[in-house]
PDB file of N, CA and C in Angstrom:
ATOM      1  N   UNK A   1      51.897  18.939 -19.845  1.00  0.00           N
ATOM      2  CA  UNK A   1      51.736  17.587 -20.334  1.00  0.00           C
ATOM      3  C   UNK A   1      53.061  16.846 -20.146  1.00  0.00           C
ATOM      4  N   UNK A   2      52.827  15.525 -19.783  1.00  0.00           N
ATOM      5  CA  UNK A   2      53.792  14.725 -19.671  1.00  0.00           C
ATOM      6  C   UNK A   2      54.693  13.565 -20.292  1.00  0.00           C
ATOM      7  N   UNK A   3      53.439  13.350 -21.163  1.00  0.00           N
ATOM      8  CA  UNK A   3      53.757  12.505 -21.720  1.00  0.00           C
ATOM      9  C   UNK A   3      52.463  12.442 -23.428  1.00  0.00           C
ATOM     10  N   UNK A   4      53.005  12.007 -24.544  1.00  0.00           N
ATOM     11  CA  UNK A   4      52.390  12.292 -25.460  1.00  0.00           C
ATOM     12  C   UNK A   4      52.191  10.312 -26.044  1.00  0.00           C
ATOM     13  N   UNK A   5      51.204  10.225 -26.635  1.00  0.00           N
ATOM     14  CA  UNK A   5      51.317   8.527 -27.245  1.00  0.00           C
ATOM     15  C   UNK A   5      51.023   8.436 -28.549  1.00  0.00           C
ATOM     16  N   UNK A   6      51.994   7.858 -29.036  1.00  0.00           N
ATOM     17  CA  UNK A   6      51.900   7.371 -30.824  1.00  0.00           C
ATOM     18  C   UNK A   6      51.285   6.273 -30.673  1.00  0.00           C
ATOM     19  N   UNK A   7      49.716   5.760 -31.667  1.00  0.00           N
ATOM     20  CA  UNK A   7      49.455   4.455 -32.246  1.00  0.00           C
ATOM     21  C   UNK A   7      50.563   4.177 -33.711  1.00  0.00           C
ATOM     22  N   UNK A   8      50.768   3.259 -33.039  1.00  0.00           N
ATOM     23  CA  UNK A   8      51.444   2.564 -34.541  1.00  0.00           C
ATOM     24  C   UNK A   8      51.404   1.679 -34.908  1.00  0.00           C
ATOM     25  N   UNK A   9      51.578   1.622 -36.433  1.00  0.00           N
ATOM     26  CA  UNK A   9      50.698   0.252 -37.218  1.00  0.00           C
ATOM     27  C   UNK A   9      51.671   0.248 -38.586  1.00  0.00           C
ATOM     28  N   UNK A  10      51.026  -1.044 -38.496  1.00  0.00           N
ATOM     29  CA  UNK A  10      51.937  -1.406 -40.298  1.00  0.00           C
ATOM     30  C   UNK A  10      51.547  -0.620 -41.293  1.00  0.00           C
ATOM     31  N   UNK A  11      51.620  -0.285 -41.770  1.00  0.00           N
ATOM     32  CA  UNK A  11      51.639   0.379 -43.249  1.00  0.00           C
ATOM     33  C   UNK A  11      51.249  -0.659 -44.055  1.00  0.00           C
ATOM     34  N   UNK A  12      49.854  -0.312 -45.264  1.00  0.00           N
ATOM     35  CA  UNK A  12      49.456  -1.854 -45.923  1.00  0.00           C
ATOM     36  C   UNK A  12      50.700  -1.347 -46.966  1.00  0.00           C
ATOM     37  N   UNK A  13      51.095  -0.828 -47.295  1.00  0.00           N
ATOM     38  CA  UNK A  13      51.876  -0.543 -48.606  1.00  0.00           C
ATOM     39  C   UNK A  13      53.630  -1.151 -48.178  1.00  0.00           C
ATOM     40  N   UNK A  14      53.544  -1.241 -46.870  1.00  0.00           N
ATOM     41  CA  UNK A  14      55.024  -1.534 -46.139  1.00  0.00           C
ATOM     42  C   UNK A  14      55.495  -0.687 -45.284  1.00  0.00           C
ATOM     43  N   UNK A  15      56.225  -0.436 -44.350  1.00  0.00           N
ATOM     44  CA  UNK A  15      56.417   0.548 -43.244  1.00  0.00           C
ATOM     45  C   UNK A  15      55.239   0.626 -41.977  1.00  0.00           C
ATOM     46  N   UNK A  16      55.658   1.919 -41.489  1.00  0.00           N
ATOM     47  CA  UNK A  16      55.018   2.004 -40.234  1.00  0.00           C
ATOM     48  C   UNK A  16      54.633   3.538 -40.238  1.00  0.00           C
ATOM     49  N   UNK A  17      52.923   3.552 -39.759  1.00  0.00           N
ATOM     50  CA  UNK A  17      52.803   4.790 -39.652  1.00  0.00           C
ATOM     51  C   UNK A  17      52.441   4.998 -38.343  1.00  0.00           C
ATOM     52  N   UNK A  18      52.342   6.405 -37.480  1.00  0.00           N
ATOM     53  CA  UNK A  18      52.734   6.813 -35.755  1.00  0.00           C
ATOM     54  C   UNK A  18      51.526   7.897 -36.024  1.00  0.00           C
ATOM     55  N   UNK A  19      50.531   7.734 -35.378  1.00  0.00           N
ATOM     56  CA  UNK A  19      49.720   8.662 -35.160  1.00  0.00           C
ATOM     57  C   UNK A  19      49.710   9.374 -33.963  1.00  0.00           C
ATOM     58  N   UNK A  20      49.600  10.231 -33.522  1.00  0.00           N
ATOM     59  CA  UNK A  20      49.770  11.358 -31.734  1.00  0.00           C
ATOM     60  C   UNK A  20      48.141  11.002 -31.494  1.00  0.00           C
ATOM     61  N   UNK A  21      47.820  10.626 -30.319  1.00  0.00           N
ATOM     62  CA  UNK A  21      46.108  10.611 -30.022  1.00  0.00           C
ATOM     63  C   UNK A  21      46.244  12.180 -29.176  1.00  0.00           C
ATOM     64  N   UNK A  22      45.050  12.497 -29.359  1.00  0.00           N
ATOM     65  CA  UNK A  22      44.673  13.741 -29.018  1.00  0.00           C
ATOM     66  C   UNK A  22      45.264  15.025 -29.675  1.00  0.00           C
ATOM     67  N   UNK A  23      46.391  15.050 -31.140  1.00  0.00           N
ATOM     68  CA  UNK A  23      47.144  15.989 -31.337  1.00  0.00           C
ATOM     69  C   UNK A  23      47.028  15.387 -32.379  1.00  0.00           C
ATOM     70  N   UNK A  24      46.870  16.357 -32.948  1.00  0.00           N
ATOM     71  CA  UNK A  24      47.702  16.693 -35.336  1.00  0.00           C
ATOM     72  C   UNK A  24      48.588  16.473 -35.527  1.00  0.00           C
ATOM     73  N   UNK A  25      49.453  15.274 -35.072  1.00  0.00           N
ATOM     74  CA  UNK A  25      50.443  14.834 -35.273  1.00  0.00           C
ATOM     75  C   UNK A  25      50.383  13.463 -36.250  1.00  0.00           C
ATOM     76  N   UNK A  26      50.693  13.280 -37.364  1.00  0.00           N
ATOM     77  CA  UNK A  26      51.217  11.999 -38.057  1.00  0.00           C
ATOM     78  C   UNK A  26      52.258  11.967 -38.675  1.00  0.00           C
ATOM     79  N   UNK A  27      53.311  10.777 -39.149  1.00  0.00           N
ATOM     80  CA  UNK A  27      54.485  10.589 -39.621  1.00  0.00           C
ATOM     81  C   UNK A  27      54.427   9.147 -39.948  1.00  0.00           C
ATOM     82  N   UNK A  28      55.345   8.731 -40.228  1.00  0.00           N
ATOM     83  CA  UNK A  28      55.969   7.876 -41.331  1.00  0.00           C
ATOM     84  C   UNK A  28      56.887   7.454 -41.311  1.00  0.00           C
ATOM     85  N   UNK A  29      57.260   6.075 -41.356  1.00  0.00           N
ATOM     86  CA  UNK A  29      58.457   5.416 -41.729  1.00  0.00           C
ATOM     87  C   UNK A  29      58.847   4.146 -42.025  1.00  0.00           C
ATOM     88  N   UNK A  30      59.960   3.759 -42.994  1.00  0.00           N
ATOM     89  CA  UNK A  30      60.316   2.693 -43.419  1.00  0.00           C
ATOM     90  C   UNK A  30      60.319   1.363 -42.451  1.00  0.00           C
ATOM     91  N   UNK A  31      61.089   1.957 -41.369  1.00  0.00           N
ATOM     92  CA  UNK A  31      61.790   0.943 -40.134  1.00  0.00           C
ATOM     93  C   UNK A  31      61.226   1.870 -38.720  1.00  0.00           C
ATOM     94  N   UNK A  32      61.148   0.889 -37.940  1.00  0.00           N
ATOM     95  CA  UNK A  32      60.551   1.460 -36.310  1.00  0.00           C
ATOM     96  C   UNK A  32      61.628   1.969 -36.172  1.00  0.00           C
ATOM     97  N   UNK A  33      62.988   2.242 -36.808  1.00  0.00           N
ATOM     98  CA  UNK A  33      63.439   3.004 -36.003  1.00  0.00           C
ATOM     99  C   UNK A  33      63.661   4.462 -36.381  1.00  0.00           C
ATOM    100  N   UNK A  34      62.976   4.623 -37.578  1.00  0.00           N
ATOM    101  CA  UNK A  34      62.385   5.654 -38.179  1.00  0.00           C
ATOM    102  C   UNK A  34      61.458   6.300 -38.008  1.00  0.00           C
ATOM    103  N   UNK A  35      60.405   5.576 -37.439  1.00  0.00           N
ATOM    104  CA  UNK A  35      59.600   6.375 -36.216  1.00  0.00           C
ATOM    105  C   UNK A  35      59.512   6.950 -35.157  1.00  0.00           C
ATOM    106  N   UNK A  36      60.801   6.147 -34.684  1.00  0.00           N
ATOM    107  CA  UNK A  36      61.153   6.472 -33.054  1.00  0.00           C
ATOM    108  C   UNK A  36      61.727   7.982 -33.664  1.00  0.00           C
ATOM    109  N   UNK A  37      62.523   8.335 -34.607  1.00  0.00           N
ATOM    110  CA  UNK A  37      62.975   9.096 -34.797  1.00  0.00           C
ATOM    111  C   UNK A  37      61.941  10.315 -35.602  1.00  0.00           C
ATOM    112  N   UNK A  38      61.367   9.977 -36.308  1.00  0.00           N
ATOM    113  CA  UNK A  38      60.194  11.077 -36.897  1.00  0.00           C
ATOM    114  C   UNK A  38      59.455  11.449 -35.551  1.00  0.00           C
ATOM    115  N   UNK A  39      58.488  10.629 -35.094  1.00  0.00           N
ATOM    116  CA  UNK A  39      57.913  11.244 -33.901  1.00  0.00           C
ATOM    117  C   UNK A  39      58.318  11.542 -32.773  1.00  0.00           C
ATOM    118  N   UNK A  40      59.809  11.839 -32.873  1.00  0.00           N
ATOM    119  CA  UNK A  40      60.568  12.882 -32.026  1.00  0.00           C
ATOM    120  C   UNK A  40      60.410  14.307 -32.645  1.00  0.00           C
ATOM    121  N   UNK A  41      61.049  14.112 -33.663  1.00  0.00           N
ATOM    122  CA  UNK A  41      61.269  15.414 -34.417  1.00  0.00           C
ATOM    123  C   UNK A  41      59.657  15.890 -34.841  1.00  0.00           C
ATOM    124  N   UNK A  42      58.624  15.021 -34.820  1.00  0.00           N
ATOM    125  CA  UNK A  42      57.452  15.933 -34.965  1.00  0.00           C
ATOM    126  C   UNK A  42      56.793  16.545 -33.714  1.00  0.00           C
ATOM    127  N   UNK A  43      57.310  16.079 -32.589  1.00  0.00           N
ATOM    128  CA  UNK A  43      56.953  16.410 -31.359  1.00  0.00           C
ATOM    129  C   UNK A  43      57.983  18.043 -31.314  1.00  0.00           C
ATOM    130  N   UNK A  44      58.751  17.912 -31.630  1.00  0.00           N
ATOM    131  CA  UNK A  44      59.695  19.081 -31.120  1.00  0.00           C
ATOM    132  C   UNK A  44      59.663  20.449 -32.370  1.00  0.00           C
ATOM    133  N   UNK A  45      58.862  19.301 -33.440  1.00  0.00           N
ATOM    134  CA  UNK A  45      57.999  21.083 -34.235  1.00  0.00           C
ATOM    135  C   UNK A  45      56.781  21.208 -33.883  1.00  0.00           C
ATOM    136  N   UNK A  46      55.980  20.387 -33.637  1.00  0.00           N
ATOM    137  CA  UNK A  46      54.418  20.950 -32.882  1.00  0.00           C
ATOM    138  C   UNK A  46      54.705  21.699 -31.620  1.00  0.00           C
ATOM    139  N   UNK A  47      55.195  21.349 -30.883  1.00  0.00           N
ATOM    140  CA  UNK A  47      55.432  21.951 -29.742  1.00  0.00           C
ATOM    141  C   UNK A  47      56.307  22.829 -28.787  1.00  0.00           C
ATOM    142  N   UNK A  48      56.170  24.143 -28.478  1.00  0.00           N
ATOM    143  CA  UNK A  48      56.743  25.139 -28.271  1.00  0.00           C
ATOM    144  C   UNK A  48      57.587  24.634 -27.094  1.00  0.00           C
ATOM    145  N   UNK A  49      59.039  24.753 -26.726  1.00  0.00           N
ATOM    146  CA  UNK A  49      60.145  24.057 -25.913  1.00  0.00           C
ATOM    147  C   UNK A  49      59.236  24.431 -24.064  1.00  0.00           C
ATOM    148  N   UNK A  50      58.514  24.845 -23.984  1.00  0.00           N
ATOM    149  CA  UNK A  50      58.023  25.495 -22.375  1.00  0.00           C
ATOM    150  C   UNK A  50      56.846  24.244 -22.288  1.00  0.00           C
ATOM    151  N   UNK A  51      56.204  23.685 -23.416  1.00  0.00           N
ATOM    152  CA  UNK A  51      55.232  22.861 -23.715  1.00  0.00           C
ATOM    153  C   UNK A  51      55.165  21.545 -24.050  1.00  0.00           C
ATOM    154  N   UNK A  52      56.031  21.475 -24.364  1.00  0.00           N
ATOM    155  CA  UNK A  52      56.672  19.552 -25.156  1.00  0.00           C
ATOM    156  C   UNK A  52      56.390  18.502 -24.233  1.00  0.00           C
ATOM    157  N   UNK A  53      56.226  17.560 -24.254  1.00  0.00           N
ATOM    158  CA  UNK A  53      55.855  16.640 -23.443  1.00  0.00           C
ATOM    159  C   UNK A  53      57.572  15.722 -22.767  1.00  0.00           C
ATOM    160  N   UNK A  54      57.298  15.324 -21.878  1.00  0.00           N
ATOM    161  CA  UNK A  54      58.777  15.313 -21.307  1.00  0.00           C
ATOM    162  C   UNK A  54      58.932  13.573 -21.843  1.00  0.00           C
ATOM    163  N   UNK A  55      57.863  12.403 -22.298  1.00  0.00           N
ATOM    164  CA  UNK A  55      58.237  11.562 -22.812  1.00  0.00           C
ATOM    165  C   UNK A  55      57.349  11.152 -23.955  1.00  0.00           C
ATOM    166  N   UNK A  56      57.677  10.042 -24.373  1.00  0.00           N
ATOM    167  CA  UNK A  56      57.049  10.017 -25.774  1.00  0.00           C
ATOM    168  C   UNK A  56      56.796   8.569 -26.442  1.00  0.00           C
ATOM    169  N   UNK A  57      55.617   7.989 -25.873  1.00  0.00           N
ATOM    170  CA  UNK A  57      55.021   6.379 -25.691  1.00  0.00           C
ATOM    171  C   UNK A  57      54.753   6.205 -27.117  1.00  0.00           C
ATOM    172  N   UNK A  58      55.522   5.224 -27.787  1.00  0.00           N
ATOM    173  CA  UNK A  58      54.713   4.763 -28.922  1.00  0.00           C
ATOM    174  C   UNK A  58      54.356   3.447 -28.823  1.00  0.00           C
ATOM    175  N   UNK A  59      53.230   3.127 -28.743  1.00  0.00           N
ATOM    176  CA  UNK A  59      52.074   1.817 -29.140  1.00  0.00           C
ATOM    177  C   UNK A  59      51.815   1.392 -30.151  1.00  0.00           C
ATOM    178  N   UNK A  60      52.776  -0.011 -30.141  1.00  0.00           N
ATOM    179  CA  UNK A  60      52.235  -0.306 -31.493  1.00  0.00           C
ATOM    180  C   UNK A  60      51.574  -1.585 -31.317  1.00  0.00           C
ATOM    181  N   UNK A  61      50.617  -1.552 -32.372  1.00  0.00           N
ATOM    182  CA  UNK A  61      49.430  -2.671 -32.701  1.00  0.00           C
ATOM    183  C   UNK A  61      49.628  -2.821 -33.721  1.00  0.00           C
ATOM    184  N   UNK A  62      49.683  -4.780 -33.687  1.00  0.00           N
ATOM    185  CA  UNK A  62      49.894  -4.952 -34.641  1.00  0.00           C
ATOM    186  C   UNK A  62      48.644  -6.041 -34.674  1.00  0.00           C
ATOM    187  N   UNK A  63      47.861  -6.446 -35.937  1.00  0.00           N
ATOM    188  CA  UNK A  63      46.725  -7.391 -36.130  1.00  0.00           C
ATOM    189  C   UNK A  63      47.072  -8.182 -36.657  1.00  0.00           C
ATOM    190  N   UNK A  64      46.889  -9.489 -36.352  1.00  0.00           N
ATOM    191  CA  UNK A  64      47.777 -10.783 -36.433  1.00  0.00           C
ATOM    192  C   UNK A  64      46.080 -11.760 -36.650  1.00  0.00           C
ATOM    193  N   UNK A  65      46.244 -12.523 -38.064  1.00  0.00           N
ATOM    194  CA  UNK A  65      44.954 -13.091 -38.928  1.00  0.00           C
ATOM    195  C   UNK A  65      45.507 -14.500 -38.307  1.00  0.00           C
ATOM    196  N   UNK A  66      45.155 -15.528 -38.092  1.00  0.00           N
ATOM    197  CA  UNK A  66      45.055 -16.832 -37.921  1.00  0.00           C
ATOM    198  C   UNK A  66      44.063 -17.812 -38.711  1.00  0.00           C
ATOM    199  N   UNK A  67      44.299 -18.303 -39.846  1.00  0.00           N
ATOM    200  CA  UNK A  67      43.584 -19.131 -40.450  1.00  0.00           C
ATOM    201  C   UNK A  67      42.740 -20.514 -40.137  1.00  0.00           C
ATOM    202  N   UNK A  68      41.932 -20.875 -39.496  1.00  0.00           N
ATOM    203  CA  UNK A  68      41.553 -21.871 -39.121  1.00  0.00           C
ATOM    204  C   UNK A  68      41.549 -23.162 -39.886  1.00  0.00           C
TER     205      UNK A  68
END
């Protein structure tokens, strides 16, 4: 595998949460740049060093309301 992808989204409570599609991966964080950094470090405990994905896409969506 080459590459692994986080959805990420606001947190209704505040923050940002990073989900892995296709993998049991979720994490958490205050600031995106707390994600960038959790879903490193959760990539490099799910996955055995011969197996890890060599990059690591996070997508974030964000839903944006417009009041008419």
């Amino acid at each position: 595998m080459s590459e692994i992808v986080f959805l990420v989204e606001e947190a209704p409570e505040g923050g940002f949460t990073a989900r892995a599609l296709g993998h049991a991966i979720f994490t958490e964080g205050d600031t995106f740049d707390q994600i960038e950094e959790n879903a490193r470090d959760a990539v490099l405990c799910h996955f055995e060093e011969d197996q890890r994905p060599a990059t690591i896409r996070l997508h974030y969506v964000r839903d944006l309301v417009i009041a008419v």
